[in-house]
Protein backbone atom coordinates (compact mmCIF):
# COMPACT_ATOMS: atom_id res chain seq x y z
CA UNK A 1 80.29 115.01 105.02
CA UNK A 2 77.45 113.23 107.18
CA UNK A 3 75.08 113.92 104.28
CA UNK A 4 77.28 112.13 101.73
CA UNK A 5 77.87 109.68 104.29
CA UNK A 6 74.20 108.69 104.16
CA UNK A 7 73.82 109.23 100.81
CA UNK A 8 76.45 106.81 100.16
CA UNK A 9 74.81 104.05 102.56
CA UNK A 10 71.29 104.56 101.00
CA UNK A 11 72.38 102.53 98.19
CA UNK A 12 73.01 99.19 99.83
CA UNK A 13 75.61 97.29 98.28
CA UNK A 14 74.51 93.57 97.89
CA UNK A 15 77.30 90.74 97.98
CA UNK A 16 77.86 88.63 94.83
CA UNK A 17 78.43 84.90 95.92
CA UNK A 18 81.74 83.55 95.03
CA UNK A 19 80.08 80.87 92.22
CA UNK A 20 78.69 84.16 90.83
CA UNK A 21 82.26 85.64 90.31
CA UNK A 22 83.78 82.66 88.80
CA UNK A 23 80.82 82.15 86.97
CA UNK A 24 81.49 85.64 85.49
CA UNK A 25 85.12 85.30 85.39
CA UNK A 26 84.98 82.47 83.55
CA UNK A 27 83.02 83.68 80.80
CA UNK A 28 85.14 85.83 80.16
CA UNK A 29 88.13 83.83 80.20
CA UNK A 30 86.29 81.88 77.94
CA UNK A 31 85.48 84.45 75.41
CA UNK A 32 89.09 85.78 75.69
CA UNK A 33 90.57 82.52 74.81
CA UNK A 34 88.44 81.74 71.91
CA UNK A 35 89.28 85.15 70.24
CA UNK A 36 93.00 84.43 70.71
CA UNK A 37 92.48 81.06 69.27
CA UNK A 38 90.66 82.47 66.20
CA UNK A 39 93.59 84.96 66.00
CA UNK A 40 96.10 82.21 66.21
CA UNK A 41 94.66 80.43 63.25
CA UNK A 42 93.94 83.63 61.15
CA UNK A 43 97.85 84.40 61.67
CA UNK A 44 99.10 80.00 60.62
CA UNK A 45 97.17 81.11 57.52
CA UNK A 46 99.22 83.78 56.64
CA UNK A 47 102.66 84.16 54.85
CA UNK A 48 105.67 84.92 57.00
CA UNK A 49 106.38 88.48 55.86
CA UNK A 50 102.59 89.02 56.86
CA UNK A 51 103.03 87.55 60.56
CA UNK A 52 106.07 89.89 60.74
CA UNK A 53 104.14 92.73 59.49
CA UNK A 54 101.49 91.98 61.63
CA UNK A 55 103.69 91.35 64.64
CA UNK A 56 105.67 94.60 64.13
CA UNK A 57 102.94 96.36 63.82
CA UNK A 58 101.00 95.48 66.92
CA UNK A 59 104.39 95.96 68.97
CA UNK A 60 104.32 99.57 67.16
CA UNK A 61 100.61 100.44 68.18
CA UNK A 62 101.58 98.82 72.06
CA UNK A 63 104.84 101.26 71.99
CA UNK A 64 102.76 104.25 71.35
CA UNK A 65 99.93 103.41 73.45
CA UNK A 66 102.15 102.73 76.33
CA UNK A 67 104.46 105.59 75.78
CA UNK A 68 102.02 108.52 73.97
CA UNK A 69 98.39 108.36 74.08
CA UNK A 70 98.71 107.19 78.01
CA UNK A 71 101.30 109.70 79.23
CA UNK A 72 99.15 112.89 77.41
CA UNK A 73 95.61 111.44 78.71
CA UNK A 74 97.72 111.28 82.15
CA UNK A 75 98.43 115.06 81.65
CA UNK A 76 95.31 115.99 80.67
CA UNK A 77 93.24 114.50 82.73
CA UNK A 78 95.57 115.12 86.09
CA UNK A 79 97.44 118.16 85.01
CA UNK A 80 95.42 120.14 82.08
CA UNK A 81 91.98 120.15 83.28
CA UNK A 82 92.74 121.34 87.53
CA UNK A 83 95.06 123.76 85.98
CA UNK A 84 92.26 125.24 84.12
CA UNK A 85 89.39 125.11 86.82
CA UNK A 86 91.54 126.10 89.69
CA UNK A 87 91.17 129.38 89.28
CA UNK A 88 87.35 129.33 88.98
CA UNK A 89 87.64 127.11 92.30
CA UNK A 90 89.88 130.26 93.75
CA UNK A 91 87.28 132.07 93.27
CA UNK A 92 84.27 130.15 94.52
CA UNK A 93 86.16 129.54 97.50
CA UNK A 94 86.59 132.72 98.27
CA UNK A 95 83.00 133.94 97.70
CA UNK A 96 82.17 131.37 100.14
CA UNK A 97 83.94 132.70 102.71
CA UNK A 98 82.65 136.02 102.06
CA UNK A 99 79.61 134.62 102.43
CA UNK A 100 79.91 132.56 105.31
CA UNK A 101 81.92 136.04 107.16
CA UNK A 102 78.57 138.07 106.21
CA UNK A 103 76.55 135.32 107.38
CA UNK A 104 78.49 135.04 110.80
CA UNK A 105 78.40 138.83 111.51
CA UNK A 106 74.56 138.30 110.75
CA UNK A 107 74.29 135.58 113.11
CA UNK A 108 76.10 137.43 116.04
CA UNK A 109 73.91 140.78 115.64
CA UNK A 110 70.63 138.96 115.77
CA UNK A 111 72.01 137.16 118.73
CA UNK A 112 73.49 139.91 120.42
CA UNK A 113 69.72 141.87 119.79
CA UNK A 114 67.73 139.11 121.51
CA UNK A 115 70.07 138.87 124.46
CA UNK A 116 69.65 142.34 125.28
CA UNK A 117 65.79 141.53 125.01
């Protein structure tokens, strides 16, 4: 953990000035609005039955976005995948403390050898 810990602080992280953020921020407020404005007059252009179309069919894309592709990328991603490597984990662990038992038994004959020296 010390080594990450260093690791991590190597890479100084500089501050952004607050004119900087709302600089940023504001471009892309900016941007945002203008596409929704170009949206909003595509959509005045168009008939009635096309707005409701249009309308229906975004709420039926948010629906399934909310409900289906986010709850099975939630399971995937949190549930599938560790279920899958878990076992190979199991197993590294475990080799690592059969490693680090060998390496202790090691350790304690070579110092038991030089104290009898």
């Amino acid at each position: 953990l010390n080594s990450k810990s260093s690791r991590d602080k190597a890479a100084a992280h500089q501050a952004v000035f607050l004119w900087q953020k709302s600089l940023g921020y504001g471009c892309i407020f900016i941007v945002n609005a203008a596409m929704l404005f170009y949206i909003f007059l595509f959509a005045l252009q168009q008939s009635k039955n096309r707005q409701d179309a249009w309308f229906k069919s975004f709420l039926l894309w948010l629906l399934t976005e909310i409900v289906f592709i986010s709850t099975i990328s939630v399971l995937v991603l949190h549930q599938l995948v560790p279920a899958f490597i878990m076992k190979d984990i199991h197993k590294l662990k475990n080799k690592c403390l059969i490693l680090y038992a060998t390496t202790k038994e090691l350790f304690e004959v070579l110092l038991i050898k030089t104290t009898k020296v």
